[in-house]
N, C-alpha and C. Protein backbone atom coordinates (compact mmCIF):
# COMPACT_ATOMS: atom_id res chain seq x y z
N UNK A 1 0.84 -1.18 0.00
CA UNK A 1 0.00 0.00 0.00
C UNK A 1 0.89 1.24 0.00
N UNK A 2 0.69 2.28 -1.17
CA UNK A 2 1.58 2.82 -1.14
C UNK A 2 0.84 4.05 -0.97
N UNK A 3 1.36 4.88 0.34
CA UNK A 3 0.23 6.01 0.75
C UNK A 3 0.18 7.16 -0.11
N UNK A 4 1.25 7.47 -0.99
CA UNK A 4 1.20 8.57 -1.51
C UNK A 4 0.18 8.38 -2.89
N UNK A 5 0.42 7.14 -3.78
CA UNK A 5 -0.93 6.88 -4.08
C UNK A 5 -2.30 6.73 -3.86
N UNK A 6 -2.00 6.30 -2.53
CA UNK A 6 -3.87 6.26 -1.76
C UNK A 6 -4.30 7.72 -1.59
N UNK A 7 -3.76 8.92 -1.45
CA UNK A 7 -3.82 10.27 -1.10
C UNK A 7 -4.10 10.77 -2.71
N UNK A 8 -3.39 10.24 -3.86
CA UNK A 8 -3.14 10.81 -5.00
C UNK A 8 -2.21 11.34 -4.98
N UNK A 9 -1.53 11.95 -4.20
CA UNK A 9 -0.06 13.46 -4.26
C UNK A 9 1.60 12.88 -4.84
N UNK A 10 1.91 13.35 -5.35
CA UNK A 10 2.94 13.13 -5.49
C UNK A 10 4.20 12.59 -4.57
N UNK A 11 5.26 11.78 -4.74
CA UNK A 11 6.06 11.97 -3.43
C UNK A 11 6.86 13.65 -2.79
N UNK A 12 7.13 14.22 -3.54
CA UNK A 12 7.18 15.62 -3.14
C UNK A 12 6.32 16.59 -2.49
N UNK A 13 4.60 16.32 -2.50
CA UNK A 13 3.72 16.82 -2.01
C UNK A 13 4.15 17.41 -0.73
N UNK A 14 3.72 18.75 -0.66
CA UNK A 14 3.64 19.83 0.38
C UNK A 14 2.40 19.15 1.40
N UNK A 15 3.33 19.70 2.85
CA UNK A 15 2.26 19.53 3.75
C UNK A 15 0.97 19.90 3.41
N UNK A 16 0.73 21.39 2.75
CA UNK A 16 -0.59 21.98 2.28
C UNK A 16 -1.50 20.64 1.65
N UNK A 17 -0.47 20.26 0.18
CA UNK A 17 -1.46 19.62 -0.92
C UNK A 17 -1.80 18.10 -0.28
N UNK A 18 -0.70 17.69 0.82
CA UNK A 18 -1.00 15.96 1.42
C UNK A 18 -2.58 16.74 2.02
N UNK A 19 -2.95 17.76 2.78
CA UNK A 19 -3.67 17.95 3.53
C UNK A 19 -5.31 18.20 2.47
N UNK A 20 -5.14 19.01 1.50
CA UNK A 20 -5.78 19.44 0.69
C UNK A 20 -6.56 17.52 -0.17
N UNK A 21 -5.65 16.78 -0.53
CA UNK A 21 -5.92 16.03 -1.04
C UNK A 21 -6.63 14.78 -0.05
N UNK A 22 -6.33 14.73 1.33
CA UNK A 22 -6.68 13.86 2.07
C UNK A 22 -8.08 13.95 2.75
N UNK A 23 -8.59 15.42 2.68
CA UNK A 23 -10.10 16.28 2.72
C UNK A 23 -10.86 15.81 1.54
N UNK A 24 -10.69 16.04 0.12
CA UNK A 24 -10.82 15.80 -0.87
C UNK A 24 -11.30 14.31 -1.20
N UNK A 25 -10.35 12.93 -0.69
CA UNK A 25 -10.70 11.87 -0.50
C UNK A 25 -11.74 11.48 0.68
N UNK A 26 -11.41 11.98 1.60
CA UNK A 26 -12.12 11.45 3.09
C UNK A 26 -13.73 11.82 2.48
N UNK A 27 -14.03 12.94 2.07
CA UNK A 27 -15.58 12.92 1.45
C UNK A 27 -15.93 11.94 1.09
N UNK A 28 -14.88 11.15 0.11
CA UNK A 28 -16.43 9.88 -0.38
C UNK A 28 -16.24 8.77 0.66
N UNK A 29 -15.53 9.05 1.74
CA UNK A 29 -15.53 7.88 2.47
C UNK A 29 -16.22 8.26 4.42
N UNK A 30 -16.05 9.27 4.35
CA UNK A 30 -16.43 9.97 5.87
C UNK A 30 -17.33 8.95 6.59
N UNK A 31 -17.35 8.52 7.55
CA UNK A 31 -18.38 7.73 8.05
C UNK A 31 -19.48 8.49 8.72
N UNK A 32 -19.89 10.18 8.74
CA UNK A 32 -21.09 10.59 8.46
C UNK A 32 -22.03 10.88 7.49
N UNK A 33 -21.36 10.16 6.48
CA UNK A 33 -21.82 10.28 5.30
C UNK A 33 -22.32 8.67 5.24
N UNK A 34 -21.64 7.85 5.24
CA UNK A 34 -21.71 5.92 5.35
C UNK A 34 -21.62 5.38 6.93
N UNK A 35 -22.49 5.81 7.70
CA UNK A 35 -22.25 4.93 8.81
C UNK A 35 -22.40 3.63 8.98
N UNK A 36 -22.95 3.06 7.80
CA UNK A 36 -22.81 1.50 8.40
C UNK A 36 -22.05 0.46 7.12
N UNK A 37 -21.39 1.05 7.06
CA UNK A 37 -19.91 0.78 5.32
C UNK A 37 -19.11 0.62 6.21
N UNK A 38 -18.64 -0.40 6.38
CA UNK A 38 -17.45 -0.98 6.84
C UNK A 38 -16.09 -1.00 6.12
N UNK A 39 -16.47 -0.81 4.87
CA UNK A 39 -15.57 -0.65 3.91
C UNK A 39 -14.91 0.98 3.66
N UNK A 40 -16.08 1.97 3.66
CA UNK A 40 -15.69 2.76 3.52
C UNK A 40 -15.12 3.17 5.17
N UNK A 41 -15.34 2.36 6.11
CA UNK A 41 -14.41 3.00 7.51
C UNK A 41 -13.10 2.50 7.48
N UNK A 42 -12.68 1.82 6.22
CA UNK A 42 -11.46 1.05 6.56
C UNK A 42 -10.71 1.95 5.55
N UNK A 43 -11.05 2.52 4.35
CA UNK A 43 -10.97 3.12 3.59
C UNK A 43 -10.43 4.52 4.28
N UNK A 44 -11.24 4.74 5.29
CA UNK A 44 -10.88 6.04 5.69
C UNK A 44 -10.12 6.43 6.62
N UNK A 45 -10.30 4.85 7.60
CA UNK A 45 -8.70 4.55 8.21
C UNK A 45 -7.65 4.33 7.63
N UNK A 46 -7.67 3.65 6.49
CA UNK A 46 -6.03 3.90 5.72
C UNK A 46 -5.89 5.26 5.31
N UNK A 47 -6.73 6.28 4.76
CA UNK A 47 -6.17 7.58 4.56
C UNK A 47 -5.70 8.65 5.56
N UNK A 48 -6.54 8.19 7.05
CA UNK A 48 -5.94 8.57 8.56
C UNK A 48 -4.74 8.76 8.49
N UNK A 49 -4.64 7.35 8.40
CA UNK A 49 -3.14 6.90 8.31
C UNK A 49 -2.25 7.20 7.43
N UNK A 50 -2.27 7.41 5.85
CA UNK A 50 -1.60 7.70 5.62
C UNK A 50 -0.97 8.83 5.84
N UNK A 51 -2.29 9.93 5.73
CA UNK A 51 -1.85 11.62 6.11
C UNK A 51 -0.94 11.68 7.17
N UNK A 52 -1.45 11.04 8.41
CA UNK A 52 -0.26 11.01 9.53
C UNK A 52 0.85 10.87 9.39
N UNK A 53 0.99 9.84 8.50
CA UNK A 53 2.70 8.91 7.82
C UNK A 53 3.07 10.46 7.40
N UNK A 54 2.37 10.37 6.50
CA UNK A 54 2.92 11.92 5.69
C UNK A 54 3.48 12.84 6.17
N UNK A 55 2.67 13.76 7.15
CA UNK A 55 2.84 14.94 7.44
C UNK A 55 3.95 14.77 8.83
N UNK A 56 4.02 13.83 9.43
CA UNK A 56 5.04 13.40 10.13
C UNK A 56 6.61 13.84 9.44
N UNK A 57 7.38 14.47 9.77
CA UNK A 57 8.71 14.39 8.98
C UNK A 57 9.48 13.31 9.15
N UNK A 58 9.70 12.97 10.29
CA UNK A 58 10.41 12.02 11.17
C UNK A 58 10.02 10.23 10.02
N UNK A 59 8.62 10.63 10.14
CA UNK A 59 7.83 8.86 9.73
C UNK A 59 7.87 8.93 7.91
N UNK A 60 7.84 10.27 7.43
CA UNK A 60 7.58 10.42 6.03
C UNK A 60 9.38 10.09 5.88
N UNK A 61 10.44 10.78 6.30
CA UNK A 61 11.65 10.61 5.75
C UNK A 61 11.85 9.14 5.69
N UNK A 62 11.17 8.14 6.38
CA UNK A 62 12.03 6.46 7.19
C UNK A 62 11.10 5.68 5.97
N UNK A 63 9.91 5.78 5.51
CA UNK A 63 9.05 5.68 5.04
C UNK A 63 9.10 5.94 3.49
N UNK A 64 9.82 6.81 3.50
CA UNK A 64 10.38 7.07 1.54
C UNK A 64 11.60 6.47 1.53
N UNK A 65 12.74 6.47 2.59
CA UNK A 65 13.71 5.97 2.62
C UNK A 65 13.19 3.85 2.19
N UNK A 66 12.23 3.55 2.50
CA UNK A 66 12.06 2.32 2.22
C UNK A 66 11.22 1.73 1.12
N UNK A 67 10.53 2.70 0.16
CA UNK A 67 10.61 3.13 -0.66
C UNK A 67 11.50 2.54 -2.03
């Protein structure tokens, strides 16, 4: 799973556009929108997650480094 694809952004993506693009996705998946989609809550836990990975410097540098 490669987060910068699950987000769409590039690997260079700015904190701004990881943030911009991870709003953008979470809509079709929000679980106030699908509360009983299990799919779309897992969906929207991997994009949690990725943004975090991301915007992390520390987790984004170790994380491209493996890559």
């Amino acid at each position: 799973l490669n987060h910068y694809e699950l987000l769409g952004v590039d690997k260079k993506a700015t904190e701004q556009e990881i943030g911009r693009a991870f709003r953008q996705k979470s809509m079709d998946c929000h679980p106030d929108k699908f509360p009983n989609d299990a799919a779309k809550a897992a969906e929207m836990k991997a994009l949690s997650q990725a943004k975090t990975m991301l915007l992390d410097p520390a987790q984004r540098e170790t994380y491209d480094k493996s890559l």
